[in-house]
Protein backbone atom coordinates (compact mmCIF):
# COMPACT_ATOMS: atom_id res chain seq x y z
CA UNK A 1 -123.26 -87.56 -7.79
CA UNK A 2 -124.17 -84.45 -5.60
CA UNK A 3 -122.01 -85.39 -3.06
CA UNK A 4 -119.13 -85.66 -5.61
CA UNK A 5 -120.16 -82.24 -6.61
CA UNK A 6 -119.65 -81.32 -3.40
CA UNK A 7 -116.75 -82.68 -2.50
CA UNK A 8 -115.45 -81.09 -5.34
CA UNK A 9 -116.29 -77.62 -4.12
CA UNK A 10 -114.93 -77.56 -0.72
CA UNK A 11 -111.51 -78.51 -2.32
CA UNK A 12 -111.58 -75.82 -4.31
CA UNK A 13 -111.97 -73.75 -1.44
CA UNK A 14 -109.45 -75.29 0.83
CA UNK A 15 -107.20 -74.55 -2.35
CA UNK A 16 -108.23 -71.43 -2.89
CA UNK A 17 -108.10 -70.48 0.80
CA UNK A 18 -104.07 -71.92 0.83
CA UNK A 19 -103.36 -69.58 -2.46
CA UNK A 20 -100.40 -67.60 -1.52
CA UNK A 21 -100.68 -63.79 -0.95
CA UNK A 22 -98.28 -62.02 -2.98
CA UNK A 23 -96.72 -58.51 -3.88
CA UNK A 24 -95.31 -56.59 -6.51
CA UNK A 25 -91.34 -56.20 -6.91
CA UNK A 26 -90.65 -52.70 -5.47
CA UNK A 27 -89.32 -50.14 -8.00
CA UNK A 28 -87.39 -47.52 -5.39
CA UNK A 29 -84.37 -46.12 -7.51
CA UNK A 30 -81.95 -44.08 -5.40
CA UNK A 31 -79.79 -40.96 -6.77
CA UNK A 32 -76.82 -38.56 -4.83
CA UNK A 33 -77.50 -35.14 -6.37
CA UNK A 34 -74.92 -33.20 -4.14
CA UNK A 35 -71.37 -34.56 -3.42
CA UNK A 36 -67.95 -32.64 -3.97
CA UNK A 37 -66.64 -34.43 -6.34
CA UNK A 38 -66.72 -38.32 -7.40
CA UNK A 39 -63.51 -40.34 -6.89
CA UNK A 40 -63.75 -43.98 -9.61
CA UNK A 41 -66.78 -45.22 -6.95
CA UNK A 42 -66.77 -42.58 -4.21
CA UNK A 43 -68.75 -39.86 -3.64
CA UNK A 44 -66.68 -37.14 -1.39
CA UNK A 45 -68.58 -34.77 1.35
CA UNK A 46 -66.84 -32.32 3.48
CA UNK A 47 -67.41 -32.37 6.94
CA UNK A 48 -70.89 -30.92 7.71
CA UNK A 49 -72.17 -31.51 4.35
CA UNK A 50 -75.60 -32.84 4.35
CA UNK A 51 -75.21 -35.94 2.18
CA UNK A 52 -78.76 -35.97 0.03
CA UNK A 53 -80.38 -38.21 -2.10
CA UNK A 54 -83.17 -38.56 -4.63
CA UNK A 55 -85.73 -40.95 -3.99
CA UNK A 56 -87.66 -42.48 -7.23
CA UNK A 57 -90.21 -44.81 -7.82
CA UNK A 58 -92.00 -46.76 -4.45
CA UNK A 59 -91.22 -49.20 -1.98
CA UNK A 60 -93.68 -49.95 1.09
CA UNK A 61 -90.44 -49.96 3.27
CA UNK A 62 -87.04 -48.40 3.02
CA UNK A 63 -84.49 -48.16 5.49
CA UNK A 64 -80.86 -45.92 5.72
CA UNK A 65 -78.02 -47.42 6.81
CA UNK A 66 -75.28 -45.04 7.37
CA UNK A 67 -71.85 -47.16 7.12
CA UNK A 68 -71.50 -45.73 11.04
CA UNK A 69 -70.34 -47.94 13.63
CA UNK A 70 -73.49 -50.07 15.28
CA UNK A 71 -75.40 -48.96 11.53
CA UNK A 72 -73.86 -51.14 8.99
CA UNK A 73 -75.71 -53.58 6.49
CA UNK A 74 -73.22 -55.95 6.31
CA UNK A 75 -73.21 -56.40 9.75
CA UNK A 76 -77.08 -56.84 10.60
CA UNK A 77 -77.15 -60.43 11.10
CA UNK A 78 -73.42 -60.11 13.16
CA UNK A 79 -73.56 -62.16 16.39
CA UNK A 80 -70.07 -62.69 17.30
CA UNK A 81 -66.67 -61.29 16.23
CA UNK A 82 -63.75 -61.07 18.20
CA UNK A 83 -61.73 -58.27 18.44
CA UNK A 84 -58.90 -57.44 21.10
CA UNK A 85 -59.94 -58.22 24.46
CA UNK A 86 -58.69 -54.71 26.74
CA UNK A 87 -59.02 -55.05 31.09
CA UNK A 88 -58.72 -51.78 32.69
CA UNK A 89 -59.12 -50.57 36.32
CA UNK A 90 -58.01 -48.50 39.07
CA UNK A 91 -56.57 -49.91 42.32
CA UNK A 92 -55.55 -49.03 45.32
CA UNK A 93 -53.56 -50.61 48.48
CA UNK A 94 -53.73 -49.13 52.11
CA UNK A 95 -52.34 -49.79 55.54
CA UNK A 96 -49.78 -52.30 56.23
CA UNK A 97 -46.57 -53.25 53.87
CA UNK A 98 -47.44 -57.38 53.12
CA UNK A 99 -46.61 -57.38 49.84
CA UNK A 100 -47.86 -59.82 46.95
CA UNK A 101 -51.52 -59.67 48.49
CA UNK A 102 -53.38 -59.31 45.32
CA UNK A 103 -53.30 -61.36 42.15
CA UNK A 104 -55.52 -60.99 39.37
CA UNK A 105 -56.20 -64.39 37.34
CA UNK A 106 -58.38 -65.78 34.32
CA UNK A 107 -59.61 -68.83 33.01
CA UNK A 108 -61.82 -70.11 30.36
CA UNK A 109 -62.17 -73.55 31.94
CA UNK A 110 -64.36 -72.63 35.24
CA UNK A 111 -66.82 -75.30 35.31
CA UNK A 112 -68.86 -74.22 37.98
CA UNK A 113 -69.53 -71.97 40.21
CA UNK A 114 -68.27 -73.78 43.66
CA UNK A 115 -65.08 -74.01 45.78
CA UNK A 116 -64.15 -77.17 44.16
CA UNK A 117 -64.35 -75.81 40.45
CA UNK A 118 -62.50 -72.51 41.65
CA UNK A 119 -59.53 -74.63 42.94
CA UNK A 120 -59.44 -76.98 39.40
CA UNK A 121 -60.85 -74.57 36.88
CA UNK A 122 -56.87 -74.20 35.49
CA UNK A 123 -56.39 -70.52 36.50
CA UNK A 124 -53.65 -67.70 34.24
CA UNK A 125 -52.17 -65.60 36.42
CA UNK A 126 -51.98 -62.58 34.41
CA UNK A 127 -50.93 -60.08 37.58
CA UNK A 128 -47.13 -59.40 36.01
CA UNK A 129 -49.03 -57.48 33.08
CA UNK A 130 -51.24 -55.38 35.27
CA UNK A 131 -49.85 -52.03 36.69
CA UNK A 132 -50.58 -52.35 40.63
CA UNK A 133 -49.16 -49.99 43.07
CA UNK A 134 -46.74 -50.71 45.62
CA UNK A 135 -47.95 -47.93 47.85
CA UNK A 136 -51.00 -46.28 49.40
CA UNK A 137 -51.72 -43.97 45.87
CA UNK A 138 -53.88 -44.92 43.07
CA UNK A 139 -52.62 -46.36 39.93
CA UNK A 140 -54.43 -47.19 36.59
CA UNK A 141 -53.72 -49.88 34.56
CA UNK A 142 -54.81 -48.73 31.24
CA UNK A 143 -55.96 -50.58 28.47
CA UNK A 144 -54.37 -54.52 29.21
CA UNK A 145 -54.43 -56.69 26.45
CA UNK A 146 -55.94 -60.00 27.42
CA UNK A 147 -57.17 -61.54 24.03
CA UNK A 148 -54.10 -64.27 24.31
CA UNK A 149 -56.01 -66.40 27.11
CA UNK A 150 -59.19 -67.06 24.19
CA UNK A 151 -58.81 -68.87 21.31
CA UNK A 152 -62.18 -67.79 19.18
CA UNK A 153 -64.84 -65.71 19.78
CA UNK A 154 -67.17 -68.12 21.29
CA UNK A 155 -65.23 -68.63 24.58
CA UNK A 156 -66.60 -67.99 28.14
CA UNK A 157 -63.97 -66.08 29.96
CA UNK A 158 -63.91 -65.65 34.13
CA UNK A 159 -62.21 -62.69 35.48
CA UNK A 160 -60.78 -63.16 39.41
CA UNK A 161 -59.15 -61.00 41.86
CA UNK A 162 -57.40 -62.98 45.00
CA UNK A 163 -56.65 -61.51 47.90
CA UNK A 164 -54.32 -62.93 50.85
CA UNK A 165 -53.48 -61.38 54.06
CA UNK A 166 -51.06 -62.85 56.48
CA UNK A 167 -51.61 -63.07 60.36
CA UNK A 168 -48.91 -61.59 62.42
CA UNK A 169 -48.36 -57.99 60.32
CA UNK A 170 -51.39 -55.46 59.74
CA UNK A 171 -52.91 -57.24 56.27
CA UNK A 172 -53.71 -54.44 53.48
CA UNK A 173 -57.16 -53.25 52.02
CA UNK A 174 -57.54 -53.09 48.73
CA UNK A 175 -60.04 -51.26 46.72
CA UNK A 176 -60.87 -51.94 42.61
CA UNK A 177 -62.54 -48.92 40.81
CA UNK A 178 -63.17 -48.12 37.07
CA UNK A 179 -63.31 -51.76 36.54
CA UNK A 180 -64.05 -52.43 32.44
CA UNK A 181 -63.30 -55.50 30.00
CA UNK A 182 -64.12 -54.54 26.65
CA UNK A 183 -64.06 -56.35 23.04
CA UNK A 184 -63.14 -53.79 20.80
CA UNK A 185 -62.52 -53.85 17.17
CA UNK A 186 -62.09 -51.82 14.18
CA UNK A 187 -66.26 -50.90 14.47
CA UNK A 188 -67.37 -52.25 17.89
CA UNK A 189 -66.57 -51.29 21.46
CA UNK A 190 -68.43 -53.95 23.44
CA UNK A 191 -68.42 -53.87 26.90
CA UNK A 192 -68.51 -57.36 28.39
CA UNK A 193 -68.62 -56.13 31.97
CA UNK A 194 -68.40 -53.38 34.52
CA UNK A 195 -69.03 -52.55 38.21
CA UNK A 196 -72.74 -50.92 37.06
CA UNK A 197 -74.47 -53.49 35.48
CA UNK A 198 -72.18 -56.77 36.78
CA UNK A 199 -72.79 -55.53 40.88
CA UNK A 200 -75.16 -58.54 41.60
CA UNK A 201 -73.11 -61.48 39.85
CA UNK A 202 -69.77 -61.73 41.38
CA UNK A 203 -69.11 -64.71 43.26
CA UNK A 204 -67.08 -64.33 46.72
CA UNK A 205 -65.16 -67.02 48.34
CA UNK A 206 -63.31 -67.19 51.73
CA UNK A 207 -63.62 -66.17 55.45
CA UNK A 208 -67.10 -65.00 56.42
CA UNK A 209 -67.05 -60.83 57.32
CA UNK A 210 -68.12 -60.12 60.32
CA UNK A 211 -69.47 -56.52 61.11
CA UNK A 212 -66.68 -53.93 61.63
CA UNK A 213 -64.35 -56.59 63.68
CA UNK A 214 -60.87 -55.93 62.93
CA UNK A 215 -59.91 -59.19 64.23
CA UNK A 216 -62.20 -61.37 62.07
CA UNK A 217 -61.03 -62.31 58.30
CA UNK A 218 -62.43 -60.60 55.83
CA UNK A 219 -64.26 -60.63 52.29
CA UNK A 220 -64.74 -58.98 49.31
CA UNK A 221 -67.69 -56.48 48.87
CA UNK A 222 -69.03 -55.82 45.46
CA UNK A 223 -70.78 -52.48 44.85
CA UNK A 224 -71.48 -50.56 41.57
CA UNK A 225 -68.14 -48.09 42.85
CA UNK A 226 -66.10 -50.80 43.83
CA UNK A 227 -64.74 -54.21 44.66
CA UNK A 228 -62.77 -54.02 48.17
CA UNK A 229 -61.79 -56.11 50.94
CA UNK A 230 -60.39 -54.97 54.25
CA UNK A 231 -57.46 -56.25 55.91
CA UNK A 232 -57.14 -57.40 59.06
CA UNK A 233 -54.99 -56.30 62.19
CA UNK A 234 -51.71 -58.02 62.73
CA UNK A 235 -53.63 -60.75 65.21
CA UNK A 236 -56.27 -61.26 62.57
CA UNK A 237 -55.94 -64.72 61.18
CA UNK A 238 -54.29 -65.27 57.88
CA UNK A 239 -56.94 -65.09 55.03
CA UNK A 240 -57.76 -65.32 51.71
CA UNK A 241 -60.66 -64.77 49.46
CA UNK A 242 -61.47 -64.62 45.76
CA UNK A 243 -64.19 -62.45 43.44
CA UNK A 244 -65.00 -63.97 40.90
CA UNK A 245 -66.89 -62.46 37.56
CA UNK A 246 -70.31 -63.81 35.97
CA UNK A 247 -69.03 -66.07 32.90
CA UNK A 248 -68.38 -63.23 30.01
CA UNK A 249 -68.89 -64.29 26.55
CA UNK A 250 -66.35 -62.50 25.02
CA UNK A 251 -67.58 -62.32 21.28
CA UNK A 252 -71.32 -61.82 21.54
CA UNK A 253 -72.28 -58.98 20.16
CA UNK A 254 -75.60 -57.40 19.29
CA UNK A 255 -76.52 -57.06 15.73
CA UNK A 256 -76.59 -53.80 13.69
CA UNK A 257 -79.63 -51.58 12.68
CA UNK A 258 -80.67 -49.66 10.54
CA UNK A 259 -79.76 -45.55 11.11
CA UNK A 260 -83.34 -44.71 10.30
CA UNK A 261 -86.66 -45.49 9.19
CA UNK A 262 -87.00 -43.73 5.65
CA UNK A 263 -90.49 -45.09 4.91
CA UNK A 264 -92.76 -47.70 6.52
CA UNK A 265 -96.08 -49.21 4.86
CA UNK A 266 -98.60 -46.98 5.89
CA UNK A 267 -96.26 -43.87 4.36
CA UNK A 268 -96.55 -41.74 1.81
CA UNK A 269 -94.42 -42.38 -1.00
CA UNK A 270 -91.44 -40.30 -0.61
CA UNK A 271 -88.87 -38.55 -3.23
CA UNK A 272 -85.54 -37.50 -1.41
CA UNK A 273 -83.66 -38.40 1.98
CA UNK A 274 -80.80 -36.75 3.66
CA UNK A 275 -77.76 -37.74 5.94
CA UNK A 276 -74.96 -35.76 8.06
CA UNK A 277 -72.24 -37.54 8.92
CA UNK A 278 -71.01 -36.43 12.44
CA UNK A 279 -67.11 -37.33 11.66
CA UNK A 280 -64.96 -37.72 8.74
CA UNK A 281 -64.19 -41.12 7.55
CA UNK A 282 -64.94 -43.93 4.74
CA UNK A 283 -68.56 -45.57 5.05
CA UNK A 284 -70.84 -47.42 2.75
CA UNK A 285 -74.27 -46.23 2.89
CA UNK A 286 -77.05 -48.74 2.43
CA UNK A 287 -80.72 -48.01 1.12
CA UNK A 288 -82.44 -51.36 2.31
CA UNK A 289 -85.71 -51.59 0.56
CA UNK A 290 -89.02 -54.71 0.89
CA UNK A 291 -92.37 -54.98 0.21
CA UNK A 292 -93.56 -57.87 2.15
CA UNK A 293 -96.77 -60.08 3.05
CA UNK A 294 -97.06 -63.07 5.20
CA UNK A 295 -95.88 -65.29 2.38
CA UNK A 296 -93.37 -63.34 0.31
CA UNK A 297 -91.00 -60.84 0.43
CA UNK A 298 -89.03 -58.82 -1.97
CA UNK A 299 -86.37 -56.84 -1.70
CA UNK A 300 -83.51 -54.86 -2.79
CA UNK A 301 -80.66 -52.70 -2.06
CA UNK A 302 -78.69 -49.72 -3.20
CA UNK A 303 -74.98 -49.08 -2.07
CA UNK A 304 -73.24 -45.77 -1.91
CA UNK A 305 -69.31 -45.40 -1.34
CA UNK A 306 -69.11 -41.73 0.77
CA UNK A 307 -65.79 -40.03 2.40
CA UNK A 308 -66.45 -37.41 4.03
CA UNK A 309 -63.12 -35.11 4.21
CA UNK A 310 -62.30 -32.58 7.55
């Protein structure tokens, strides 16, 4: 019987030690005291205006999202989106007059990094749409419109540049600056890749370089300036080499945050927040609001239409 009794005990403490911690529903109300006028659901700022707000009742956590690009609630758990797809850079040819020496190319079927998925990986030659100059000066291509050659945001796109020289005429240098592929779209400016942060993972292929030899073929260089190669004299064999970009997933993008902190757990209760916008527009501002312990959480939120006029 005792041991029953027993028994009987440490169950109810197993339960007992399982019982799940909760927390009250948090009662934050949110008022805006100051706008211009109100327009059916929109509260209207002028430039400069500091947009404030009374803060009622408590919540162990609040958080401000402005409506700002990088700061919007709807977009917090965003991981891809695809917007248009823009290649820029700067290049420019010296020495020689070969013509047709550099062509730029993209694919989204490179299955490897090695010269036998180079030659099959199904390559667009997108050089007709790219500004290059004929000359020695240096031409920008502006903002080149490449979202045609992806089909959804989840594609892995390869950016090349292929050079070929021809033995028998001085072969021309060329030299790529200000190089940028961006996803952009209505409220995000990714950039997938750049000279900076991409100088370690492009991928050359062709004739080994060899010191300052004129007379040996040549290969691209990589540097956070530039990508260039350097031609050969007219007795330097012919040659040809590719650079070749990391594998650029062309929709990730980071999700948004909040645009401040309002109040955290071990905060004071608080009773008013304010907000300057730093450029007119249309934004909806977000008061995200929790109280939270390791088994429940509950939440809320409280929407504000603002324009803010010039």
């Amino acid at each position: 019987m005792k041991k029953i009794f027993y028994v009987c005990i440490l169950a109810g403490c197993i339960l007992a030690c399982k019982k799940e911690v909760g927390t009250d529903t948090p009662t934050a109300g949110f008022t805006a005291i100051n706008a211009r006028e109100i327009k059916g659901d929109t509260l209207v700022f002028k430039l400069g205006d500091t947009c404030k707000f009374n803060v009622s009742g408590y919540a162990d956590n609040i958080a401000y999202w402005s409506g700002i690009a990088g700061n919007q609630y709807d977009n917090r758990i965003r991981s891809a989106a695809l917007g248009k797809l823009l290649l820029s850079f700067t290049s420019q040819s010296q020495y020689g007059t070969q013509s047709n020496t550099l062509k730029v190319l993209a694919t989204t079927k490179l299955g490897g990094l090695d010269s036998v998925s180079v030659a099959n990986a199904g390559w667009t030659d997108i050089t007709a749409r790219i500004p290059l100059p004929a000359g020695s000066a240096t031409l920008s291509t502006g903002d080149v419109d490449i979202t045609d050659l992806v089909s959804s945001a989840n594609d892995t796109l390869y950016i090349a540049f292929k050079y070929s020289g021809v033995t028998g005429s001085t072969q021309r240098t060329w030299t790529i600056t200000n190089y940028t592929l961006a996803n952009t779209g209505a409220d995000f400016n990714n950039v997938l890749s750049n000279l900076v942060n991409d100088v370690s993972y492009w991928t050359v292929y062709g004739n080994v370089r060899t010191g300052n030899d004129s007379d040996k073929n040549k290969v691209w260089i990589a540097t956070t300036s530039n990508l260039k190669i350097q031609g050969g004299d007219a007795v330097a064999p012919t040659n040809t080499s590719w650079i070749i970009s990391r594998p650029l997933f062309v929709g990730r993008l980071t999700p948004d945050i909040p645009t401040a902190t309002v109040k955290n757990l071990t905060a004071a209760a608080i009773t008013s927040y304010e907000y300057t916008y730093s450029a007119a527009g249309v934004y909806k501002a977000t008061f995200a609001f929790y109280n939270n312990t390791k088994d429940v959480t509950k939440s809320g939120i409280k929407q504000f239409n603002i324009k803010i006029t010039p």
